[in-house]
PDB file of N, CA and C in Angstrom:
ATOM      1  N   UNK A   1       0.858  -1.173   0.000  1.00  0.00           N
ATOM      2  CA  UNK A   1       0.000   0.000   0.000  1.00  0.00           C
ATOM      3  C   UNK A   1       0.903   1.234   0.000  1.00  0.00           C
ATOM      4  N   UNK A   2       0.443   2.686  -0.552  1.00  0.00           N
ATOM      5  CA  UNK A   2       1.409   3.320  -0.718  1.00  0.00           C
ATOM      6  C   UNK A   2       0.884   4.644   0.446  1.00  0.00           C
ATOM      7  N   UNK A   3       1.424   5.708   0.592  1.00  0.00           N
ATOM      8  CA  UNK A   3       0.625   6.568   1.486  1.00  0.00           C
ATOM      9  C   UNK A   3      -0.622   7.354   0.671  1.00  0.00           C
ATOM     10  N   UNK A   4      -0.971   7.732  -0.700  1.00  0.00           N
ATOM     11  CA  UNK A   4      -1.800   8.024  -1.267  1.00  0.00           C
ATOM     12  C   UNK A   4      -2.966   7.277  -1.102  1.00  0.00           C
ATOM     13  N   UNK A   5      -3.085   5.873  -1.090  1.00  0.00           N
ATOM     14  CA  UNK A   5      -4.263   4.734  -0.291  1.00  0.00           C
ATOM     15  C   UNK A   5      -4.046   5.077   0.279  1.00  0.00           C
ATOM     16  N   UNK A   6      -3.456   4.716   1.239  1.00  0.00           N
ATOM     17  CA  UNK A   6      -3.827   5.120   3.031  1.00  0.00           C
ATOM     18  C   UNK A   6      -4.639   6.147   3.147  1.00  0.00           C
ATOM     19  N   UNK A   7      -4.445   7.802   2.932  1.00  0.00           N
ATOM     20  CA  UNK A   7      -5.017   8.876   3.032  1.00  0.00           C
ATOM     21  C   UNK A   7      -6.649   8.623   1.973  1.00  0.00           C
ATOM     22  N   UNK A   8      -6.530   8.758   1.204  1.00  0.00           N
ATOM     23  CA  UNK A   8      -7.858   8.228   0.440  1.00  0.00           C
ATOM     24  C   UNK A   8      -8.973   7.242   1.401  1.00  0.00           C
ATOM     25  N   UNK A   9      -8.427   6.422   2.111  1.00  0.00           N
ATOM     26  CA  UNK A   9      -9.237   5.371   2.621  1.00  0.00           C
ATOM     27  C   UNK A   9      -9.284   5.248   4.273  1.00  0.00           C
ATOM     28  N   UNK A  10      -8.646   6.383   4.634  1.00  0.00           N
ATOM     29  CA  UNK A  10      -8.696   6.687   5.881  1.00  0.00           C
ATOM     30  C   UNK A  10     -10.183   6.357   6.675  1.00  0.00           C
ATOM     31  N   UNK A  11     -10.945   6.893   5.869  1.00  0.00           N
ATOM     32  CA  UNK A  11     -12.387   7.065   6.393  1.00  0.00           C
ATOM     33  C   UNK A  11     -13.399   5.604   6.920  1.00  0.00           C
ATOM     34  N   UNK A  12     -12.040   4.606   6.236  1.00  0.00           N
ATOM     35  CA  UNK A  12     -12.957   3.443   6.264  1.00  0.00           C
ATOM     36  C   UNK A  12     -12.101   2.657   7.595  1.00  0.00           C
ATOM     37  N   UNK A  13     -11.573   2.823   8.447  1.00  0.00           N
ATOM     38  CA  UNK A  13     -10.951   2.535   9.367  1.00  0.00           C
ATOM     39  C   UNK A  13     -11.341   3.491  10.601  1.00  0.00           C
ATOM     40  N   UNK A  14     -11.686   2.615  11.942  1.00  0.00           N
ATOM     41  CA  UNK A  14     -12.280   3.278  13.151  1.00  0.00           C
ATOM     42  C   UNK A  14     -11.215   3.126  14.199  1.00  0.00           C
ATOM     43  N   UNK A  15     -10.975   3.804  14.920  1.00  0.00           N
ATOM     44  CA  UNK A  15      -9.969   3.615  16.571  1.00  0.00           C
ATOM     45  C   UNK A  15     -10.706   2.814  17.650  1.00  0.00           C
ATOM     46  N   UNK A  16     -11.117   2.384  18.334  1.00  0.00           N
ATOM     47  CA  UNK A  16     -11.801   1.945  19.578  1.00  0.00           C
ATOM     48  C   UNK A  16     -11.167   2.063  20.972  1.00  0.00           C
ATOM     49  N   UNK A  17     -11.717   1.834  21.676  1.00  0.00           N
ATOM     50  CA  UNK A  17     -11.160   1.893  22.975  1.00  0.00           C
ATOM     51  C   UNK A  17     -10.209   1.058  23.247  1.00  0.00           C
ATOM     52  N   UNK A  18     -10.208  -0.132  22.996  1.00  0.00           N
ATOM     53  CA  UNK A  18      -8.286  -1.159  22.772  1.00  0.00           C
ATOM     54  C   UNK A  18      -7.923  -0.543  21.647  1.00  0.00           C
ATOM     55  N   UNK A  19      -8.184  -0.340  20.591  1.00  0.00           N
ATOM     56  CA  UNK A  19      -6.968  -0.357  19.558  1.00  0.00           C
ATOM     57  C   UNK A  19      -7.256   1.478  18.458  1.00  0.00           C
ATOM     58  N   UNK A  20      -6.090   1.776  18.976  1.00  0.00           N
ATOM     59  CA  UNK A  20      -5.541   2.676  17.985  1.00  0.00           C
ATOM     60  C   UNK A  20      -4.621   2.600  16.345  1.00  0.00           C
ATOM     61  N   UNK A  21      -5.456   3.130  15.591  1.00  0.00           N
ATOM     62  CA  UNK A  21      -4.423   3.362  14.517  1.00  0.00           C
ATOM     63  C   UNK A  21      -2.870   4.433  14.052  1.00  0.00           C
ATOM     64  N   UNK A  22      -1.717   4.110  13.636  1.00  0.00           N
ATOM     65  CA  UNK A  22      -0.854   5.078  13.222  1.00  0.00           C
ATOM     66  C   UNK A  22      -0.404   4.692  11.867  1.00  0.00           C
ATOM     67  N   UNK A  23      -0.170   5.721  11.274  1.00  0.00           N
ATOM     68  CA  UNK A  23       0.305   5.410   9.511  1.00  0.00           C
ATOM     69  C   UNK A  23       1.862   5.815  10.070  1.00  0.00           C
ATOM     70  N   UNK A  24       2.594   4.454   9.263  1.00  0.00           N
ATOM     71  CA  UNK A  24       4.160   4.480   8.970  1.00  0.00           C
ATOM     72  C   UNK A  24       4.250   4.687   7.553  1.00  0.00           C
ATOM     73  N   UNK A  25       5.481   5.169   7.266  1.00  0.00           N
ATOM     74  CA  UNK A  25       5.638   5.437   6.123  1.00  0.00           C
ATOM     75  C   UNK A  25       7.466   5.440   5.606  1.00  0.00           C
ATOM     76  N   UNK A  26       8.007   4.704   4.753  1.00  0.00           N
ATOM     77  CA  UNK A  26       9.042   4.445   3.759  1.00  0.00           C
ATOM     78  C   UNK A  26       9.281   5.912   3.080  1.00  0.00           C
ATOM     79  N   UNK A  27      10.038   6.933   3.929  1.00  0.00           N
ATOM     80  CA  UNK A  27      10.359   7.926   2.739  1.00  0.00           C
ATOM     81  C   UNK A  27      11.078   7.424   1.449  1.00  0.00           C
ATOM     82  N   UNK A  28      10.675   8.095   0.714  1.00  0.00           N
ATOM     83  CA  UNK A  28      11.209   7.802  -0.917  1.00  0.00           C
ATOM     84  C   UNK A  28      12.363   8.835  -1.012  1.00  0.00           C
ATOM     85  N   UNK A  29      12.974   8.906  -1.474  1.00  0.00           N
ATOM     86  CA  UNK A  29      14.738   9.561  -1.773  1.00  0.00           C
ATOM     87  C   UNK A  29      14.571  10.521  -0.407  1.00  0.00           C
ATOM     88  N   UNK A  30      14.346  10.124   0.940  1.00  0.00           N
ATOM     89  CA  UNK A  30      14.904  11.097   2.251  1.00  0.00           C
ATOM     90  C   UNK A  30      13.331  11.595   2.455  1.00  0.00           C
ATOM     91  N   UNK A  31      11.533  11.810   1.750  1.00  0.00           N
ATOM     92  CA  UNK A  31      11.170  12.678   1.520  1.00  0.00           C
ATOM     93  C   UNK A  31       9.823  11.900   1.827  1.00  0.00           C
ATOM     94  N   UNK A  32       8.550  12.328   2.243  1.00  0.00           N
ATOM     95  CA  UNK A  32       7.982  11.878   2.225  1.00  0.00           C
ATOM     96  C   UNK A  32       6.834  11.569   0.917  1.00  0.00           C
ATOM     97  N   UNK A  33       6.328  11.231   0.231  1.00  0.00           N
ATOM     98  CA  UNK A  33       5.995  11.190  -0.834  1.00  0.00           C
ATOM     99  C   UNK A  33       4.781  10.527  -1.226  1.00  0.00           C
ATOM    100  N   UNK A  34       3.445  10.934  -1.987  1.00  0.00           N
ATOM    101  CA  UNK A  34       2.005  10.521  -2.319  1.00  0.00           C
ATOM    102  C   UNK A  34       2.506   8.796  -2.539  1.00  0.00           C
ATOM    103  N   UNK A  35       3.464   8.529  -3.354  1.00  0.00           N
ATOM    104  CA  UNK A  35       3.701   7.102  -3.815  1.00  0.00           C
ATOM    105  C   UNK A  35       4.490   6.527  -2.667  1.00  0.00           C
ATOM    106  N   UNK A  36       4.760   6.500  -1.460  1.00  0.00           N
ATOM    107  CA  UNK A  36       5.755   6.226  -0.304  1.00  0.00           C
ATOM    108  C   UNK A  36       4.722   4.983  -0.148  1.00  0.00           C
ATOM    109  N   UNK A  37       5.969   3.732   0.188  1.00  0.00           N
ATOM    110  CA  UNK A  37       5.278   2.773   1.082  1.00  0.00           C
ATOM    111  C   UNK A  37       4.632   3.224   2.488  1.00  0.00           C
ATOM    112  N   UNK A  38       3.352   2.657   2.418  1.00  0.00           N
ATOM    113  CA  UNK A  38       3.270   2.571   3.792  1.00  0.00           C
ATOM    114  C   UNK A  38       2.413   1.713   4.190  1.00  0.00           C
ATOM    115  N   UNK A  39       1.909   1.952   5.819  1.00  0.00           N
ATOM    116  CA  UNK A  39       0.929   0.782   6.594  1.00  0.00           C
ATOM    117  C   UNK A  39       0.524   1.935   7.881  1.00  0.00           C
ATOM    118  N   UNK A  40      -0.754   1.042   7.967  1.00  0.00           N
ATOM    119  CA  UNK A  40      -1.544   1.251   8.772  1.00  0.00           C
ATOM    120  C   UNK A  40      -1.229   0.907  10.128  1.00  0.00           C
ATOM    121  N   UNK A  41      -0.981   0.699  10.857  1.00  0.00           N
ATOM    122  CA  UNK A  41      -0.558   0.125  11.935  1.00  0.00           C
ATOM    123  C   UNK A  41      -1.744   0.022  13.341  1.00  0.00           C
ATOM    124  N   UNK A  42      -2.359  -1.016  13.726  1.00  0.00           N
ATOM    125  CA  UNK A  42      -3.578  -1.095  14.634  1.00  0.00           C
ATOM    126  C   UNK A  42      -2.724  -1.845  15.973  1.00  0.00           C
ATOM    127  N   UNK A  43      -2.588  -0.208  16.575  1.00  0.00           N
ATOM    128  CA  UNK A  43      -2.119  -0.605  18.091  1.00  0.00           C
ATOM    129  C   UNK A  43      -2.840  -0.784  19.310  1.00  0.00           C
ATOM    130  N   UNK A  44      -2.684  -1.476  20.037  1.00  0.00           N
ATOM    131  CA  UNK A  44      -2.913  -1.490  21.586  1.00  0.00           C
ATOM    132  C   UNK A  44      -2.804  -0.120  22.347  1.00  0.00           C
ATOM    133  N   UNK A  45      -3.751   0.061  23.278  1.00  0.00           N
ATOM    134  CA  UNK A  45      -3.035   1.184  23.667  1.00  0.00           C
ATOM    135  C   UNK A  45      -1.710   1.291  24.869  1.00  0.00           C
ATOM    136  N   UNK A  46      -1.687   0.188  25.066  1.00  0.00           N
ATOM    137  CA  UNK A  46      -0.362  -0.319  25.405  1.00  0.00           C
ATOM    138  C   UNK A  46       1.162   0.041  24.863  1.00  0.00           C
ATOM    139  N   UNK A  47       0.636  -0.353  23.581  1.00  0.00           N
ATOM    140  CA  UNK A  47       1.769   0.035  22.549  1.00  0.00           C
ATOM    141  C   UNK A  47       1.814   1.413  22.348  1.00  0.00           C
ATOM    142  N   UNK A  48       0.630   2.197  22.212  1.00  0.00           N
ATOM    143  CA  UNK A  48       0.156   3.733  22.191  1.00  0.00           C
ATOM    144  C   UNK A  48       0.818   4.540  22.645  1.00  0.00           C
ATOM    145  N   UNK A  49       1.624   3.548  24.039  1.00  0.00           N
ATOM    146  CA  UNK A  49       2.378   4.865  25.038  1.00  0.00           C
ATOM    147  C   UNK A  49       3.921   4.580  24.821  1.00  0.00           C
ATOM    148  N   UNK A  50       4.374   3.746  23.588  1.00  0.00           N
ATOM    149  CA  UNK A  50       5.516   3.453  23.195  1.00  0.00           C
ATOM    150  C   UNK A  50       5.774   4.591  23.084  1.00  0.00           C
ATOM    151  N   UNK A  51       7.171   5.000  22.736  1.00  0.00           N
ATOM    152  CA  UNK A  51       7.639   6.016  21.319  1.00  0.00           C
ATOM    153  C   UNK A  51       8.005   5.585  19.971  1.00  0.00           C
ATOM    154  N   UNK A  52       7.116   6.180  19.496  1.00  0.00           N
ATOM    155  CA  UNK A  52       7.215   5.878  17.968  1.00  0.00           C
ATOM    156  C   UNK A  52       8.539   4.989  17.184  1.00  0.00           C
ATOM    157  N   UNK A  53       9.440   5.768  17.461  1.00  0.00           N
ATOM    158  CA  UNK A  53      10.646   4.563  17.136  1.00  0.00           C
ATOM    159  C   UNK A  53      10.836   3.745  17.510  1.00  0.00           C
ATOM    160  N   UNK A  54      10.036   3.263  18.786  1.00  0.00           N
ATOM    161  CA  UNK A  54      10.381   2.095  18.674  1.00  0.00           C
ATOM    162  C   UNK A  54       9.497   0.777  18.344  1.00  0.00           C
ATOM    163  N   UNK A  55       7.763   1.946  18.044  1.00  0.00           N
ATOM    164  CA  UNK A  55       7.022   1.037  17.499  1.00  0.00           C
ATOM    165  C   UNK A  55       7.692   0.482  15.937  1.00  0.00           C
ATOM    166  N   UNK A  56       8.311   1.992  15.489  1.00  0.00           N
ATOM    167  CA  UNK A  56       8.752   1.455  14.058  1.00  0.00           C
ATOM    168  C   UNK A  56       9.573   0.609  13.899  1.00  0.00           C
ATOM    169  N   UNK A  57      10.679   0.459  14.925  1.00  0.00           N
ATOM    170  CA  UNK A  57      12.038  -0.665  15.261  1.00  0.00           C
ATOM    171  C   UNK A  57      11.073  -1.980  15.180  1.00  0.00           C
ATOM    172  N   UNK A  58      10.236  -2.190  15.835  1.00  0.00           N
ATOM    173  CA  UNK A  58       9.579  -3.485  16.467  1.00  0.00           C
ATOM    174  C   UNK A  58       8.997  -3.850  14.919  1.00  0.00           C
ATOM    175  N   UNK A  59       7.743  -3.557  14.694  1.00  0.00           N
ATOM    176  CA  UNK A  59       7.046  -3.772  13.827  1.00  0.00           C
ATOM    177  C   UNK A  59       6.862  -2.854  12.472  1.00  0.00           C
ATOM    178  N   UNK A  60       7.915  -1.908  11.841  1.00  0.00           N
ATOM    179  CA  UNK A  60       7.363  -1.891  10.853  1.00  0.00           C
ATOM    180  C   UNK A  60       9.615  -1.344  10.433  1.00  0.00           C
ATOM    181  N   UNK A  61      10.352  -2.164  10.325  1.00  0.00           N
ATOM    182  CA  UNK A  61      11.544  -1.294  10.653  1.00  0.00           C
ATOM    183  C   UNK A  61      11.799  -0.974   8.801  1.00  0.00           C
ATOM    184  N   UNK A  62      12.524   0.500   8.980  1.00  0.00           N
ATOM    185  CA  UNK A  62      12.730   1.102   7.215  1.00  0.00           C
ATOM    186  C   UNK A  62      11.495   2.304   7.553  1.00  0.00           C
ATOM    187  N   UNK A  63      10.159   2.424   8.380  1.00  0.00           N
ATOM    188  CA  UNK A  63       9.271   2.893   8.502  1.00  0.00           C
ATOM    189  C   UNK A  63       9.680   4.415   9.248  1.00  0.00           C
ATOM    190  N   UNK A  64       8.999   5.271   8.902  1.00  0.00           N
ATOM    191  CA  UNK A  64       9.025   6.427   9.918  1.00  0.00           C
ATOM    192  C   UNK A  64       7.120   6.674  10.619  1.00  0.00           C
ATOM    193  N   UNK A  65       7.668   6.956  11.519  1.00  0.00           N
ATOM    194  CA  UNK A  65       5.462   7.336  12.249  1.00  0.00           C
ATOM    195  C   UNK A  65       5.376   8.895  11.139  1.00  0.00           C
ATOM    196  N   UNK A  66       4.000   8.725  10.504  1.00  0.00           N
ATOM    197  CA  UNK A  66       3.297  10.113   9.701  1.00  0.00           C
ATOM    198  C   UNK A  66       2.625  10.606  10.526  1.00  0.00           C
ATOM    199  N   UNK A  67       1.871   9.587  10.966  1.00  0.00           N
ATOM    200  CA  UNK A  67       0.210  10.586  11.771  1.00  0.00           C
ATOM    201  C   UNK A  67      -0.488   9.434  12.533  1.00  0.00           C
ATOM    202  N   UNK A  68      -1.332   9.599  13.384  1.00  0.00           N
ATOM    203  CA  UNK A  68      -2.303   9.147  14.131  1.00  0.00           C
ATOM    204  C   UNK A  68      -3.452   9.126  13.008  1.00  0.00           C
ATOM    205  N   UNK A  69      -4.213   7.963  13.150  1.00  0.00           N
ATOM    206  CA  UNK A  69      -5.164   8.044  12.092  1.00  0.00           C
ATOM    207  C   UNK A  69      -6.391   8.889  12.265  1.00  0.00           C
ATOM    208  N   UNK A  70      -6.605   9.333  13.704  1.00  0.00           N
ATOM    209  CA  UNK A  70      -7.959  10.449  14.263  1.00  0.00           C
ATOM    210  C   UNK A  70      -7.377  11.798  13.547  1.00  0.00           C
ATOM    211  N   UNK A  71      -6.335  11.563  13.348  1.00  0.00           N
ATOM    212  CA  UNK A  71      -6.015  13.047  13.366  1.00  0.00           C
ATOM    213  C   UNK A  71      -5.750  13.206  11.375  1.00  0.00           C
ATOM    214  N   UNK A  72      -5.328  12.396  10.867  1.00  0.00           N
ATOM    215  CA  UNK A  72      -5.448  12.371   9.126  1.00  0.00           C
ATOM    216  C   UNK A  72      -7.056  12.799   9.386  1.00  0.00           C
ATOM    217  N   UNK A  73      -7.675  11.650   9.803  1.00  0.00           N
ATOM    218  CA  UNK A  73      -9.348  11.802   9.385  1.00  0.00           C
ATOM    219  C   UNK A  73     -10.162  13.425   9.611  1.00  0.00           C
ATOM    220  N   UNK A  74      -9.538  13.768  10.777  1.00  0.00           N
ATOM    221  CA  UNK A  74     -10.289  15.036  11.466  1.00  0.00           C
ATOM    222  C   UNK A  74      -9.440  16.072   9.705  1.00  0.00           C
ATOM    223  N   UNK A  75      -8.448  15.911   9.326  1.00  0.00           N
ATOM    224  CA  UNK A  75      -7.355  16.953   8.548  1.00  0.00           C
ATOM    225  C   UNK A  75      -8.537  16.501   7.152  1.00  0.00           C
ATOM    226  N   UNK A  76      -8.548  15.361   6.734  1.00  0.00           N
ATOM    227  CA  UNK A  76      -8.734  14.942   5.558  1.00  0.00           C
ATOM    228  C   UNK A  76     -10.487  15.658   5.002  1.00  0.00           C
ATOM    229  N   UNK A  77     -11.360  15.428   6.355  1.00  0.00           N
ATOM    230  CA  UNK A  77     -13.024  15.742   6.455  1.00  0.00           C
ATOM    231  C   UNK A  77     -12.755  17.668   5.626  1.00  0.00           C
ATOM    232  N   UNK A  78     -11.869  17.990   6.364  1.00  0.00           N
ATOM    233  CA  UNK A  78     -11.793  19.540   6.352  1.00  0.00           C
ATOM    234  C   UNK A  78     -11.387  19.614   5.018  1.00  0.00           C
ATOM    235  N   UNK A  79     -10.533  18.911   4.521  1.00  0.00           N
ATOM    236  CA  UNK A  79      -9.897  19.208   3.403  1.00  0.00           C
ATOM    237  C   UNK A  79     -11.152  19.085   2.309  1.00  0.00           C
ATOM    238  N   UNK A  80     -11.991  18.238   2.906  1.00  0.00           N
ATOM    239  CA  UNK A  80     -13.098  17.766   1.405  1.00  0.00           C
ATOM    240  C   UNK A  80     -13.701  18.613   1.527  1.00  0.00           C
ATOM    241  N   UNK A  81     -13.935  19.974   2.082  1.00  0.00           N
ATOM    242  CA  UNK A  81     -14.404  21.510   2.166  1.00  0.00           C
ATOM    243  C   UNK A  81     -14.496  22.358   1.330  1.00  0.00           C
ATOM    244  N   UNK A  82     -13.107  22.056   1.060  1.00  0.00           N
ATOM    245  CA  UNK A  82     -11.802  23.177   0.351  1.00  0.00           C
ATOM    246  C   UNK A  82     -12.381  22.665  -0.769  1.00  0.00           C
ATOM    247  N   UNK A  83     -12.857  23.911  -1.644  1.00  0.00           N
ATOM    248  CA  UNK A  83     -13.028  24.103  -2.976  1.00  0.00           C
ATOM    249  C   UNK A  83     -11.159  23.676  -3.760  1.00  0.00           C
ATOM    250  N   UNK A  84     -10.381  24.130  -3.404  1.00  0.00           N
ATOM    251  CA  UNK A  84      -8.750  23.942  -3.941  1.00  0.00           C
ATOM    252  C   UNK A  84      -8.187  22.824  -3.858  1.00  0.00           C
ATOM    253  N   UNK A  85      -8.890  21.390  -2.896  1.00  0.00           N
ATOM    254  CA  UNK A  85      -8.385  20.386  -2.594  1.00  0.00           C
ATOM    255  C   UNK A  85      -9.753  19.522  -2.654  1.00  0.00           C
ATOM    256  N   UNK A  86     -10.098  19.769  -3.815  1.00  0.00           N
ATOM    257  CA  UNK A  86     -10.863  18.712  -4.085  1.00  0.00           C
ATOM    258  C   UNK A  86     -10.423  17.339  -5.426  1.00  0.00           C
ATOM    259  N   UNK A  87      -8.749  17.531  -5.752  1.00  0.00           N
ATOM    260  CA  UNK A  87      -8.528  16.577  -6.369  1.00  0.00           C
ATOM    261  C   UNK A  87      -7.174  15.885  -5.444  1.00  0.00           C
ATOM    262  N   UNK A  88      -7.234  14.476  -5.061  1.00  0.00           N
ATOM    263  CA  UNK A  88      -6.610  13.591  -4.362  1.00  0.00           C
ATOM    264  C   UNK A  88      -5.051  14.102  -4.736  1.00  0.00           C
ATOM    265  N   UNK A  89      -4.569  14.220  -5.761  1.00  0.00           N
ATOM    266  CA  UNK A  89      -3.292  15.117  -5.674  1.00  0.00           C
ATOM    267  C   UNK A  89      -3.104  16.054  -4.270  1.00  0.00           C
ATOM    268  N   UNK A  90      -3.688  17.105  -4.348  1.00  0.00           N
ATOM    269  CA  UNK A  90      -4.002  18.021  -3.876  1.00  0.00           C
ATOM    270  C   UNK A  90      -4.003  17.952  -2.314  1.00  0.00           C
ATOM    271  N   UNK A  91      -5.234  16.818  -2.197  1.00  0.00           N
ATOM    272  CA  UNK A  91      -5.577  16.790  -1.080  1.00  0.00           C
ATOM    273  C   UNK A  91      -4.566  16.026  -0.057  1.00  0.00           C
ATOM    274  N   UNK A  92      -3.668  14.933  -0.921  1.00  0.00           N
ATOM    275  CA  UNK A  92      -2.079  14.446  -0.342  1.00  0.00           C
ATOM    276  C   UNK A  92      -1.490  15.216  -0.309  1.00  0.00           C
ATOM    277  N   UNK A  93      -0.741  16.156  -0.911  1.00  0.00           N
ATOM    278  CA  UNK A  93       0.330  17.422  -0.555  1.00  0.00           C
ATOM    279  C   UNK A  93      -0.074  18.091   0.307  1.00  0.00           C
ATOM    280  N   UNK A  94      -1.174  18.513   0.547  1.00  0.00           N
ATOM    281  CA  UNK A  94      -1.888  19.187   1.607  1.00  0.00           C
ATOM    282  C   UNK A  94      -1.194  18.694   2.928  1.00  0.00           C
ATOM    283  N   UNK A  95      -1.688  17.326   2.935  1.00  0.00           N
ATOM    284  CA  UNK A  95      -1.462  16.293   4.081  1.00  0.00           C
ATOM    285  C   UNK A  95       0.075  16.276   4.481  1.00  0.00           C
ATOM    286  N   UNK A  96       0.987  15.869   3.460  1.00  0.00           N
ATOM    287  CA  UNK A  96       1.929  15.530   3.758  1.00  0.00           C
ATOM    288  C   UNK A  96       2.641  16.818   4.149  1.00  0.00           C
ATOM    289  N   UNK A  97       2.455  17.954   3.596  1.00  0.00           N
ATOM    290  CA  UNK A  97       2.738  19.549   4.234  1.00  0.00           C
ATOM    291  C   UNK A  97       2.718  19.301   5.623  1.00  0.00           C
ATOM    292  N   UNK A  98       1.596  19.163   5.536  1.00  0.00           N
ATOM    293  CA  UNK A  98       1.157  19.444   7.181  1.00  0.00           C
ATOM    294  C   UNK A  98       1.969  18.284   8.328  1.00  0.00           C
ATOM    295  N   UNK A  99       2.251  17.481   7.853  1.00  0.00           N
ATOM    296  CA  UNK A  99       2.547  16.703   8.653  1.00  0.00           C
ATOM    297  C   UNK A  99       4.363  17.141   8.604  1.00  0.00           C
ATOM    298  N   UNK A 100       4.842  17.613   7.740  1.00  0.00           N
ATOM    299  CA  UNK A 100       6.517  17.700   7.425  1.00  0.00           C
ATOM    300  C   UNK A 100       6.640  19.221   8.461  1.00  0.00           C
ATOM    301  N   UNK A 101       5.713  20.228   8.244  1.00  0.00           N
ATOM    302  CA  UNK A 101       5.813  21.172   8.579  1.00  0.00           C
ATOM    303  C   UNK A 101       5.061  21.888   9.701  1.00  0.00           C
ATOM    304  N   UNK A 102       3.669  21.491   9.870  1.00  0.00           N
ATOM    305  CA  UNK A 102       2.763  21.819  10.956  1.00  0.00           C
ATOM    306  C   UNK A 102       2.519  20.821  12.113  1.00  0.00           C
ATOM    307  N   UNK A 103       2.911  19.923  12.067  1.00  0.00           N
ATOM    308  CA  UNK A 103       2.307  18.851  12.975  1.00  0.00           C
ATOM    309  C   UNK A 103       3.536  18.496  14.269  1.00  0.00           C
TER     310      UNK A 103
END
């Protein structure tokens, strides 16, 4: 799966009270990128209070943590707003901005 699925299909994945989601992600040349490997990752909240590196060491290693999946979904709803980010291009650069630079 690449991070462009992931973000697209966010909506179809829920958190619950045991298990949280986080998207890892394979930068492509240093960078994060619409075509970047990635995964979903459905944690415990056990695991929740890891630090990220070392969820990525454990289970996803080559991986960096992008985002919490509540928090793509809450970014992504807003984005389908935006008259300017209404094409999936768009609406990934958006994302991945935000996450390189605001988050």
């Amino acid at each position: 799966m690449n991070l462009t699925e992931i973000i697209l299909g966010c909506m179809n994945y829920e958190d619950t009270e045991e298990m949280m989601h986080q998207v890892f992600v394979k930068k492509t040349n240093g960078k994060f990128e619409p075509n970047s490997e990635a995964i979903l990752l459905k944690l415990t909240l056990e695991e929740m209070e890891m630090n990220t590196v070392e969820i990525s060491n454990s289970k996803c290693p080559g991986f960096e943590y992008f985002l919490e999946l509540f928090i793509l979904q809450d970014f992504y709803k807003d984005l389908e707003k935006l008259e300017e980010y209404k094409s999936v291009a768009a609406k990934v650069q958006r994302i991945i901005y935000y996450v390189e630079f605001d988050a």
